[in-house]
PDB file of N, CA and C in Angstrom:
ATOM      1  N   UNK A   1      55.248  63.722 -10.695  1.00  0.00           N
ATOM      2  CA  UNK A   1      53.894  63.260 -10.702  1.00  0.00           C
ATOM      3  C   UNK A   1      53.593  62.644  -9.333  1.00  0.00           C
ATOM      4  N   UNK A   2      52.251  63.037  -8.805  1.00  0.00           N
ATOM      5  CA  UNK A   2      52.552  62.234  -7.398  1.00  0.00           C
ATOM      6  C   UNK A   2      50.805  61.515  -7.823  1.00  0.00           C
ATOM      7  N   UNK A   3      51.253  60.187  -6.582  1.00  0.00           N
ATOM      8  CA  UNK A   3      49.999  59.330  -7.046  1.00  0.00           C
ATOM      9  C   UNK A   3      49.596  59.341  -5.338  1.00  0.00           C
ATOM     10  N   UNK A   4      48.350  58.798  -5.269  1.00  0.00           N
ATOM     11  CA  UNK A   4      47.828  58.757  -3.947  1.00  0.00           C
ATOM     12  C   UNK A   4      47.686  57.175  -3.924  1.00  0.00           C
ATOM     13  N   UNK A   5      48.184  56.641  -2.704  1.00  0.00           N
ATOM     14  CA  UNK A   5      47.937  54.896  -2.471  1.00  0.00           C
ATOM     15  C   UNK A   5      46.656  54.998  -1.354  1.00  0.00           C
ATOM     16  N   UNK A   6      45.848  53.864  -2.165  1.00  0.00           N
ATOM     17  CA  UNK A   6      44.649  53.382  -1.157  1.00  0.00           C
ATOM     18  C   UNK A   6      44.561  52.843  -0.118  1.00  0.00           C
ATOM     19  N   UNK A   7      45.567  51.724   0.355  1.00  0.00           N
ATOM     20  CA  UNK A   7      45.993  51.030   1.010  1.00  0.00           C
ATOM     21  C   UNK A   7      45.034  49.433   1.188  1.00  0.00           C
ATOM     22  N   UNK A   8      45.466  49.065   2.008  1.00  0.00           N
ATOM     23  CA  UNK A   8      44.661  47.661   2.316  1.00  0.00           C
ATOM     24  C   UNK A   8      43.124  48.169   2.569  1.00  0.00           C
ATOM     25  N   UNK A   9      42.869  49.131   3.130  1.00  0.00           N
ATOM     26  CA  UNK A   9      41.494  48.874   3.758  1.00  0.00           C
ATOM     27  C   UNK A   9      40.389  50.505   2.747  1.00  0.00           C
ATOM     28  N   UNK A  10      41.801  50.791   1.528  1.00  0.00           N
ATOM     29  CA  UNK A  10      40.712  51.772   0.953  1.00  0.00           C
ATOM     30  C   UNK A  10      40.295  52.690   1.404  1.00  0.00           C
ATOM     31  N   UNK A  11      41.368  53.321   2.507  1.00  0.00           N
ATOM     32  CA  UNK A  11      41.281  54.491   2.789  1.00  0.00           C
ATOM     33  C   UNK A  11      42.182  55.308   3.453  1.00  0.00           C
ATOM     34  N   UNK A  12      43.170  54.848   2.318  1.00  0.00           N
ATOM     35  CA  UNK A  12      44.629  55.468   2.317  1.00  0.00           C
ATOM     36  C   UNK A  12      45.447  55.592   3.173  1.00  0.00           C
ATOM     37  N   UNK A  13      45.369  54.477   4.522  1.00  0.00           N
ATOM     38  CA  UNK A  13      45.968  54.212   5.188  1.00  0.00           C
ATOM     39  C   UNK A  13      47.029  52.854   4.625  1.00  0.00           C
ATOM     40  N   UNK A  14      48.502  53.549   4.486  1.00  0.00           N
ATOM     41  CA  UNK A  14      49.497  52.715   4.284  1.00  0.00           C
ATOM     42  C   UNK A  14      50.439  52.342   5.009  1.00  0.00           C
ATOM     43  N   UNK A  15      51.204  51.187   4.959  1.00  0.00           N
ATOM     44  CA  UNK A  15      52.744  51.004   5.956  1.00  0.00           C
ATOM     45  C   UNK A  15      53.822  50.998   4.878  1.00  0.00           C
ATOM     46  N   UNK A  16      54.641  52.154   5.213  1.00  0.00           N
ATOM     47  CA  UNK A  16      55.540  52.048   4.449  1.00  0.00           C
ATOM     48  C   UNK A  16      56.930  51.370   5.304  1.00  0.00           C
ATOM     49  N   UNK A  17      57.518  50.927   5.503  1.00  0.00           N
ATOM     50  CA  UNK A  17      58.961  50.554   5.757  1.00  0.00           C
ATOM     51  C   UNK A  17      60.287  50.884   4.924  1.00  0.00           C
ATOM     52  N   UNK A  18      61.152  51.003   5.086  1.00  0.00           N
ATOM     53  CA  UNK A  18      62.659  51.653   5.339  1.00  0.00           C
ATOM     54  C   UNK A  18      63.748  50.733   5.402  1.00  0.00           C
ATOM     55  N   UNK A  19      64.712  50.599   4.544  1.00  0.00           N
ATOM     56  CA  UNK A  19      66.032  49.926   5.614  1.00  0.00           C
ATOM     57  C   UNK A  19      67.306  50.869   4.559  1.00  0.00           C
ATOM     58  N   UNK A  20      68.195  50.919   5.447  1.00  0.00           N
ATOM     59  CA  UNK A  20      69.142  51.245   4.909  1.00  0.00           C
ATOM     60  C   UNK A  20      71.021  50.690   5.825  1.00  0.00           C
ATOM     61  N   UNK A  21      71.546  50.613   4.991  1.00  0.00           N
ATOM     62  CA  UNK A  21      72.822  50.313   6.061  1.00  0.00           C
ATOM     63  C   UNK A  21      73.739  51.621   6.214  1.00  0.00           C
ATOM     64  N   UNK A  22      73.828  51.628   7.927  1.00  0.00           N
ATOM     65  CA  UNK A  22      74.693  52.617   7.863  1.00  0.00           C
ATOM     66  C   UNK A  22      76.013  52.219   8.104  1.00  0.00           C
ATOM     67  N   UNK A  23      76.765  53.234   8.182  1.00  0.00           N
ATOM     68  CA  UNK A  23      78.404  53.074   7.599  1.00  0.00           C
ATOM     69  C   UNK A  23      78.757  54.013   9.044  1.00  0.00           C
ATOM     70  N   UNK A  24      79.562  53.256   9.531  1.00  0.00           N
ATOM     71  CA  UNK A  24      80.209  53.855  10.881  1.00  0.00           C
ATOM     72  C   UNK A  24      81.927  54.192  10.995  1.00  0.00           C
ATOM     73  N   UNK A  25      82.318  55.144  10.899  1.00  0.00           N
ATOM     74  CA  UNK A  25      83.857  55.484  11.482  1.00  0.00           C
ATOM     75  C   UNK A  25      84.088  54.649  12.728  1.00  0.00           C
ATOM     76  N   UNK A  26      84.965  53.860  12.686  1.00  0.00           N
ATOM     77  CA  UNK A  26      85.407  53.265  13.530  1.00  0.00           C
ATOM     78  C   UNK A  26      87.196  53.085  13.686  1.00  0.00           C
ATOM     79  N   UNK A  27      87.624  52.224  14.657  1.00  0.00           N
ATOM     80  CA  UNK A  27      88.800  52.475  15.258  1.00  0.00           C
ATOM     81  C   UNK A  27      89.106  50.854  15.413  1.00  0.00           C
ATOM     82  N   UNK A  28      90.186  50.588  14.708  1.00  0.00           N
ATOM     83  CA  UNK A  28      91.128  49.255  15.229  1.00  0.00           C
ATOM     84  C   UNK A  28      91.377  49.183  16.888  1.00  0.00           C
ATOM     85  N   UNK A  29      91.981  49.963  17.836  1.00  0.00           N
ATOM     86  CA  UNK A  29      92.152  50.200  19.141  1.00  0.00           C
ATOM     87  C   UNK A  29      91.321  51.361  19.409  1.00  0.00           C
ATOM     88  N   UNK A  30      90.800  51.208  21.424  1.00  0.00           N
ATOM     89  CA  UNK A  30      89.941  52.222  21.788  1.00  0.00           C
ATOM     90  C   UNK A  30      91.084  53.024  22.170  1.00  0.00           C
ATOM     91  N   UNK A  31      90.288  54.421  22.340  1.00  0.00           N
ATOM     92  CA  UNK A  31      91.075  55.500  22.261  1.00  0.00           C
ATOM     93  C   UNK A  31      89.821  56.717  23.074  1.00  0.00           C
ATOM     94  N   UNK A  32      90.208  57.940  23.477  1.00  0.00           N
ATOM     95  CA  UNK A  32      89.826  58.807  24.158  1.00  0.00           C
ATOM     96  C   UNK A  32      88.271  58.573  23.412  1.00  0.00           C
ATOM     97  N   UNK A  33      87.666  59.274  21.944  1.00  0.00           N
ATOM     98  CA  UNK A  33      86.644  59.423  21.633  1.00  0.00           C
ATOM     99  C   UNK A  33      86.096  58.122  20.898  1.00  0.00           C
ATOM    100  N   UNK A  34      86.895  57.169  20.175  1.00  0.00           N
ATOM    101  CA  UNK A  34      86.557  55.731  19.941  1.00  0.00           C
ATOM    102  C   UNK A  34      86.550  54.698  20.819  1.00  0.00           C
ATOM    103  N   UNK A  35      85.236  54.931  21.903  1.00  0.00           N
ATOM    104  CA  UNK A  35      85.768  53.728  22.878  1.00  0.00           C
ATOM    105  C   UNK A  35      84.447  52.891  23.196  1.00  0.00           C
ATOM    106  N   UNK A  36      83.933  52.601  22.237  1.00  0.00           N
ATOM    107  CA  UNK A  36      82.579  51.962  22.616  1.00  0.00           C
ATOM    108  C   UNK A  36      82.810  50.586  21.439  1.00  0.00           C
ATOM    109  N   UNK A  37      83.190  49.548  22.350  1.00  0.00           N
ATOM    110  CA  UNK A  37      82.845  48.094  21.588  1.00  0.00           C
ATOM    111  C   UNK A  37      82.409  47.691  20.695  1.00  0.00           C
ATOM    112  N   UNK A  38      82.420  46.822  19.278  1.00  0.00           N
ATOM    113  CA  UNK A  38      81.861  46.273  18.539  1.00  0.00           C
ATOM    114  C   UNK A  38      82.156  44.937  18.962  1.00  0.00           C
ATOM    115  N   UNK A  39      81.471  44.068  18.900  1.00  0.00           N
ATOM    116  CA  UNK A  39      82.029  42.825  19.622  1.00  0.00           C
ATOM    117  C   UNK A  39      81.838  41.573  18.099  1.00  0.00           C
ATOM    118  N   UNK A  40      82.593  40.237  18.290  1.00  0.00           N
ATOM    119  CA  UNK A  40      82.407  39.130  17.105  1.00  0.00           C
ATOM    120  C   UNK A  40      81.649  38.440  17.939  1.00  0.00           C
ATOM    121  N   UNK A  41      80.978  37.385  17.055  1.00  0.00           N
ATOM    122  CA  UNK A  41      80.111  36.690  17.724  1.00  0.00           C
ATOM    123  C   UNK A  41      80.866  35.764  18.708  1.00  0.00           C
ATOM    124  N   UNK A  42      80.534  35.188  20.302  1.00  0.00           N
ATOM    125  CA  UNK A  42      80.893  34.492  21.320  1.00  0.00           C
ATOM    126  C   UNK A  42      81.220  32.864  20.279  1.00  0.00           C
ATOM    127  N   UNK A  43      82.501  32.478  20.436  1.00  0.00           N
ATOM    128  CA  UNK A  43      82.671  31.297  20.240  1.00  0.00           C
ATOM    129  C   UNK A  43      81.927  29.798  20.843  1.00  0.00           C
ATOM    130  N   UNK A  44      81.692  30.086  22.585  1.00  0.00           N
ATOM    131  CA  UNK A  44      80.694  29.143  23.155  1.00  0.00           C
ATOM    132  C   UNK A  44      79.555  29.779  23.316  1.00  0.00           C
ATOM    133  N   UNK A  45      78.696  28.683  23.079  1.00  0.00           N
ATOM    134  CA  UNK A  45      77.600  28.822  22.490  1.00  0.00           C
ATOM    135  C   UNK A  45      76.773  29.175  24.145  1.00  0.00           C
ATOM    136  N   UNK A  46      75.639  29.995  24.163  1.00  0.00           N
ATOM    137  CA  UNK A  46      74.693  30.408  25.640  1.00  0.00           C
ATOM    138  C   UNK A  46      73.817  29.279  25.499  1.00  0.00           C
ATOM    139  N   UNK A  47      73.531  28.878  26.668  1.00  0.00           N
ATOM    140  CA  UNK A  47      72.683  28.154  27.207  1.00  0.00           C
ATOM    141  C   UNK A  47      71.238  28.342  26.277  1.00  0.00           C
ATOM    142  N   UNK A  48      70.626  27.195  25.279  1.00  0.00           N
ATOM    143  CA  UNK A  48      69.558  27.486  24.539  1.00  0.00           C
ATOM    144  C   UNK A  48      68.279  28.310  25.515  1.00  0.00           C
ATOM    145  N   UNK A  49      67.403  29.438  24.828  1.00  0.00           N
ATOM    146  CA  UNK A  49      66.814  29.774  25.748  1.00  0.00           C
ATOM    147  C   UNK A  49      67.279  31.300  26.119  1.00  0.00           C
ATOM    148  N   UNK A  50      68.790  31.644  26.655  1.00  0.00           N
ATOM    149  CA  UNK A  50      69.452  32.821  26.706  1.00  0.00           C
ATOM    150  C   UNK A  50      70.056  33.259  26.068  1.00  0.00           C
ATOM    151  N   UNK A  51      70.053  34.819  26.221  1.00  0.00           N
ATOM    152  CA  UNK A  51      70.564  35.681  25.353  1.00  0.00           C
ATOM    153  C   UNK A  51      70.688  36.996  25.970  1.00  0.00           C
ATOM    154  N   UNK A  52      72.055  38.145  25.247  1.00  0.00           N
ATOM    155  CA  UNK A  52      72.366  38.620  26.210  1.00  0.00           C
ATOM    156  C   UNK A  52      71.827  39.873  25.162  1.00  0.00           C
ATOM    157  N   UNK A  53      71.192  40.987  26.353  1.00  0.00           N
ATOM    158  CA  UNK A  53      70.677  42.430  25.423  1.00  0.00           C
ATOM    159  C   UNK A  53      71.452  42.960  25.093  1.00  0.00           C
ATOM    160  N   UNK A  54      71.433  44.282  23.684  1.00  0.00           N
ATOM    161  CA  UNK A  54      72.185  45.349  23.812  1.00  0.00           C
ATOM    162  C   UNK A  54      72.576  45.943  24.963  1.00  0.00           C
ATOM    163  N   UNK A  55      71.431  46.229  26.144  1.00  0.00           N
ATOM    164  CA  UNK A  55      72.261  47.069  27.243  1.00  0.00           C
ATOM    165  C   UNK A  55      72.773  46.253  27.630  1.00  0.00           C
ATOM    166  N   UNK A  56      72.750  45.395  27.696  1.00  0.00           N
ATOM    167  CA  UNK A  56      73.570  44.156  28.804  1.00  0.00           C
ATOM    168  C   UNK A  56      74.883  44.573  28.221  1.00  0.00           C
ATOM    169  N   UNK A  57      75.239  44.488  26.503  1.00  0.00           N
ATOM    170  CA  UNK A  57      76.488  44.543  26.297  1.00  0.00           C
ATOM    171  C   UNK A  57      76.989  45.960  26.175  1.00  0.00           C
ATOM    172  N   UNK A  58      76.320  46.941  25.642  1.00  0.00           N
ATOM    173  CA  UNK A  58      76.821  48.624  25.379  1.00  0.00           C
ATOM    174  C   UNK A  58      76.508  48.510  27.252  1.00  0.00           C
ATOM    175  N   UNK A  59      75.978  48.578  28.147  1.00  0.00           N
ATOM    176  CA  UNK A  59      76.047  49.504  29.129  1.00  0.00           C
ATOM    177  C   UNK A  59      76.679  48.651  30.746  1.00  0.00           C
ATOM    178  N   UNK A  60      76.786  47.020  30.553  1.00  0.00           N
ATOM    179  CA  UNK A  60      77.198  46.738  31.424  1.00  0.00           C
ATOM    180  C   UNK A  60      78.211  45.756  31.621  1.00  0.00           C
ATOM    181  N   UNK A  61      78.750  45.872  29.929  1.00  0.00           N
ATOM    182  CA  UNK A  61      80.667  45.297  29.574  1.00  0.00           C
ATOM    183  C   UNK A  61      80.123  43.851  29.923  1.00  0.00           C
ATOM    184  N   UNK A  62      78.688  42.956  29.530  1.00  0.00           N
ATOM    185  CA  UNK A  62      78.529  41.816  29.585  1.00  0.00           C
ATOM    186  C   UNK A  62      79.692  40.961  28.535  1.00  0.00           C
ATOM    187  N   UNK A  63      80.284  41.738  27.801  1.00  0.00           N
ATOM    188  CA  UNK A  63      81.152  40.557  26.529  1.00  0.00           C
ATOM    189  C   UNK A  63      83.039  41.176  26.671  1.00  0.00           C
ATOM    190  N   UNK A  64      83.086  41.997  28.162  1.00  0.00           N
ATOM    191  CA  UNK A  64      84.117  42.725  28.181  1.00  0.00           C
ATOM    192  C   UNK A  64      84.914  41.567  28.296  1.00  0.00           C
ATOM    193  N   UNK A  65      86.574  41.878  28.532  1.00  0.00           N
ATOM    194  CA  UNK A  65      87.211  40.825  28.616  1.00  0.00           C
ATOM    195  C   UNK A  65      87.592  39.303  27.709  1.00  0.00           C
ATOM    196  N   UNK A  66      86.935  39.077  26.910  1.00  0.00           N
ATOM    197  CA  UNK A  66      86.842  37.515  26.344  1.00  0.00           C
ATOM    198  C   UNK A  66      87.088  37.478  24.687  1.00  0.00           C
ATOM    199  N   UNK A  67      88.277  39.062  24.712  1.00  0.00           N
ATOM    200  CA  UNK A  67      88.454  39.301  23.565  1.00  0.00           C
ATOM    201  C   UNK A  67      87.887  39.276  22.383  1.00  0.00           C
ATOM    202  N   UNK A  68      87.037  39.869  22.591  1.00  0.00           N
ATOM    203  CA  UNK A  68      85.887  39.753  21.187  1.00  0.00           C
ATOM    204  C   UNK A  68      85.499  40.814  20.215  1.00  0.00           C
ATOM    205  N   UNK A  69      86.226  42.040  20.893  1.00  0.00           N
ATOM    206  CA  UNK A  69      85.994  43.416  19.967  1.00  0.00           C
ATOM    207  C   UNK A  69      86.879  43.658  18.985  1.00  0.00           C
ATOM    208  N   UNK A  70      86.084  44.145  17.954  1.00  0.00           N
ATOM    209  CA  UNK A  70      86.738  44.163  16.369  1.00  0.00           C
ATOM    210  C   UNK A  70      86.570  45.128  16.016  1.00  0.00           C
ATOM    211  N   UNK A  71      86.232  46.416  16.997  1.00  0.00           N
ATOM    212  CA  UNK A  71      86.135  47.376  16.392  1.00  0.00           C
ATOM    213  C   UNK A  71      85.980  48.300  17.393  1.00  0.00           C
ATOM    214  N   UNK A  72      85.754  49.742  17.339  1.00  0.00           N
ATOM    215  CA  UNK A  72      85.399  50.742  18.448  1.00  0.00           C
ATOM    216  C   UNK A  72      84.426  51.692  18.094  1.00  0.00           C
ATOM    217  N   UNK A  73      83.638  52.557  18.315  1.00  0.00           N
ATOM    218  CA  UNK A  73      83.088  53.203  17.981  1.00  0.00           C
ATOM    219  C   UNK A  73      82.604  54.743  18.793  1.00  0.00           C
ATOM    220  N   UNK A  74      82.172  55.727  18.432  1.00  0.00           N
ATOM    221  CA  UNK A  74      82.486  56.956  19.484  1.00  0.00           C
ATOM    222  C   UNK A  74      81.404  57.521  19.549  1.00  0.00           C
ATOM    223  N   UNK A  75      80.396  56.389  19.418  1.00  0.00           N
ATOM    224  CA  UNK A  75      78.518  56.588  20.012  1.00  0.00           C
ATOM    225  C   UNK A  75      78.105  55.835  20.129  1.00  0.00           C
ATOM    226  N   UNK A  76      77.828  55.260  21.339  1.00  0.00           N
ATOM    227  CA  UNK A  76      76.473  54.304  21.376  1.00  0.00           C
ATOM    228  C   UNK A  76      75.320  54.410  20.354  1.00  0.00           C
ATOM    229  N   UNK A  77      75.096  55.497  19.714  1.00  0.00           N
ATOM    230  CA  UNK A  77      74.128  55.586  19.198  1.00  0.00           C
ATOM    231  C   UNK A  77      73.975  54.693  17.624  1.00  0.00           C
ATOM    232  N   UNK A  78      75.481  54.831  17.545  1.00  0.00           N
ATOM    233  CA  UNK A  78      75.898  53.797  16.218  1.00  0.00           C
ATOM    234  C   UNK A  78      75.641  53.044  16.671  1.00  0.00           C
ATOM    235  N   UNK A  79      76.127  52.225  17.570  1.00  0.00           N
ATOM    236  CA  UNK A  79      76.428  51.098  18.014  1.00  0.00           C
ATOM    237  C   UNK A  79      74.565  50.583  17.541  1.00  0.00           C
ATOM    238  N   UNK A  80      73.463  51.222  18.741  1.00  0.00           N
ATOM    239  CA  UNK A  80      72.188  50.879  18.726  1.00  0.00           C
ATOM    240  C   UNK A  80      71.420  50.985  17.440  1.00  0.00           C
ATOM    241  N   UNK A  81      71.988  51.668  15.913  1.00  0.00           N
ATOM    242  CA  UNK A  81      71.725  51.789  15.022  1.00  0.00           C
ATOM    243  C   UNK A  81      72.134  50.573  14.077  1.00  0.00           C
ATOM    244  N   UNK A  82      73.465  49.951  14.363  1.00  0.00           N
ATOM    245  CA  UNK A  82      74.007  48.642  13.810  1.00  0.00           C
ATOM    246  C   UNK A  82      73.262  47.681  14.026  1.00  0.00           C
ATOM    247  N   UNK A  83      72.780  47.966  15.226  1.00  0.00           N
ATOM    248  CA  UNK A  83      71.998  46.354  15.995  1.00  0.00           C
ATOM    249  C   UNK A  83      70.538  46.153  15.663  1.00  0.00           C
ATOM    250  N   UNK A  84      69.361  47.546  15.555  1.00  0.00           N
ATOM    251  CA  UNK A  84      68.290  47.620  14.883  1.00  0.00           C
ATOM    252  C   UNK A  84      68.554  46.880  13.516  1.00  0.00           C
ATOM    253  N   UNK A  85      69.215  47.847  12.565  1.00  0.00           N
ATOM    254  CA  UNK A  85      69.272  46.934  10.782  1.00  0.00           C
ATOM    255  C   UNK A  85      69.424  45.491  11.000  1.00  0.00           C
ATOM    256  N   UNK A  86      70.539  45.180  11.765  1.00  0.00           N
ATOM    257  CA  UNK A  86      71.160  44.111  11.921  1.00  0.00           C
ATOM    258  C   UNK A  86      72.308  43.887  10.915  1.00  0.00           C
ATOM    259  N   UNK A  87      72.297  44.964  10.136  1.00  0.00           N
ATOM    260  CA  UNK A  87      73.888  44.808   9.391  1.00  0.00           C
ATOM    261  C   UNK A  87      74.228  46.551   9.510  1.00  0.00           C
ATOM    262  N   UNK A  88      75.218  46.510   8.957  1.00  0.00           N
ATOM    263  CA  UNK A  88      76.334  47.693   8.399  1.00  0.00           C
ATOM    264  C   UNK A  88      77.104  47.537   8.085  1.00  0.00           C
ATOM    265  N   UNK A  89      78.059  49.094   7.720  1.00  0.00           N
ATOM    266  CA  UNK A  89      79.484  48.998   6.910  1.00  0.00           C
ATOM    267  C   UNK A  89      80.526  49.684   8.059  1.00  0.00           C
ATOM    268  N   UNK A  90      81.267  48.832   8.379  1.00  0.00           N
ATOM    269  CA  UNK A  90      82.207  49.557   9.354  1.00  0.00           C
ATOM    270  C   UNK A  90      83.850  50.182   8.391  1.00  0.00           C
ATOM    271  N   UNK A  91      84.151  51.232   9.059  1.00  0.00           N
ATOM    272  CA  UNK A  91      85.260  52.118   7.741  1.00  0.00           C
ATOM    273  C   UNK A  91      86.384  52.367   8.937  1.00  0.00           C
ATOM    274  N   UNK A  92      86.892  51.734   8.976  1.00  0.00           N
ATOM    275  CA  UNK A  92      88.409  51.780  10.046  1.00  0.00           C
ATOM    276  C   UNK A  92      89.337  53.200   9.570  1.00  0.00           C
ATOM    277  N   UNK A  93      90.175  53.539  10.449  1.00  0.00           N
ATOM    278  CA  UNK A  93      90.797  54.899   9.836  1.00  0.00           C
ATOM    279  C   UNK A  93      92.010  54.769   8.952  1.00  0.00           C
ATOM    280  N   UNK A  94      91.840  53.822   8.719  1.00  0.00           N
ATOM    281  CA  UNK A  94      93.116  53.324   7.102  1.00  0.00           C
ATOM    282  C   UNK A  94      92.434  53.254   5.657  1.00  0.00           C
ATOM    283  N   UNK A  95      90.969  53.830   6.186  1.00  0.00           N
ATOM    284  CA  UNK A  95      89.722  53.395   4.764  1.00  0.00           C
ATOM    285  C   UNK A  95      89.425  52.095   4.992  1.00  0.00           C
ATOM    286  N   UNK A  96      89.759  51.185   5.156  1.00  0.00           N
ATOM    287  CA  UNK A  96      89.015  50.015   4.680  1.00  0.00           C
ATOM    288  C   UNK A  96      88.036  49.612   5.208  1.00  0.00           C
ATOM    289  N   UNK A  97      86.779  48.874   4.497  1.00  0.00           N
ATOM    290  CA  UNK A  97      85.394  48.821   4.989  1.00  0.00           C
ATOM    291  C   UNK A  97      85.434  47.264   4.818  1.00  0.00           C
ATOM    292  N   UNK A  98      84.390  46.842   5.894  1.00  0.00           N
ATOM    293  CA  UNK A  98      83.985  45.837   6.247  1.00  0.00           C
ATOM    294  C   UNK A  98      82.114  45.521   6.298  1.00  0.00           C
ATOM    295  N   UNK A  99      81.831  44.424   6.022  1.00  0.00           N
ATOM    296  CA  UNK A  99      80.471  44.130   5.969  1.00  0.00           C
ATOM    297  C   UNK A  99      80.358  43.641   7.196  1.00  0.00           C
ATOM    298  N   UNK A 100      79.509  44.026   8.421  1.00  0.00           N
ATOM    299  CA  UNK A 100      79.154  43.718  10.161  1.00  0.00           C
ATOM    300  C   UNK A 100      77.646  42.898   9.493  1.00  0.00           C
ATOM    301  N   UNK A 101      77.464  41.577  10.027  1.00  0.00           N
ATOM    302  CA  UNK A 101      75.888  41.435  10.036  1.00  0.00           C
ATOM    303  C   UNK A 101      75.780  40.542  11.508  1.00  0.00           C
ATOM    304  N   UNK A 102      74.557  40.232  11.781  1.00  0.00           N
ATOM    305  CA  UNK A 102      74.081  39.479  13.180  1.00  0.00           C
ATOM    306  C   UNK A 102      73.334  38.835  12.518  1.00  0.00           C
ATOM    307  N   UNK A 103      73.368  37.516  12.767  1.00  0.00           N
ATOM    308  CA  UNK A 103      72.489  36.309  12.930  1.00  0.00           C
ATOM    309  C   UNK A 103      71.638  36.634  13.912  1.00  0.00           C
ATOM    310  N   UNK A 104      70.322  36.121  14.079  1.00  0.00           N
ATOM    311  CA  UNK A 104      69.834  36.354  14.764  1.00  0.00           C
ATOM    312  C   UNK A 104      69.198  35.004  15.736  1.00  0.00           C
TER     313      UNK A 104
END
């Protein structure tokens, strides 16, 4: 059965919205095709005020070094898909899944 929505202004202009969590193959250690960062949140806290972008961290290793990755992944594109929802399910190659979310 399909119904037609009116919307706010009565003339069937609607906003629909979407969420879903996606579920990413990922990797305990990087490796040839798993080599793109998941990082935990920074223990010291940034200067109130700053904050560091996705590209800052996928494209210019802003969180490299300071041991913080918990995971790997073998697309940026996941990566930029985790960070839109702001959660997901990460699935390591032993099966086991994990719940990823960001505070914001």
């Amino acid at each position: 059965m399909a119904h037609q929505l009116a919307g706010q202004d009565q003339r069937g202009n609607v906003q629909i919205t979407g969420y879903y969590v996606p579920i990413l193959s990922v990797r305990h250690l990087p490796d040839e095709v798993y080599r793109y960062p998941l990082y935990r949140k920074q223990h010291n806290e940034m200067p109130k005020g700053s904050s560091l972008l996705e590209k800052e961290i996928d494209f210019e290793n802003a969180l490299a070094g300071q041991q913080l990755e918990i995971a790997y992944t073998a697309d940026l594109v996941d990566n930029f898909f985790l960070h839109v929802q702001g959660s997901g399910v990460v699935e390591y190659e032993n099966g086991e899944q994990k719940l990823l979310s960001w505070v914001a």
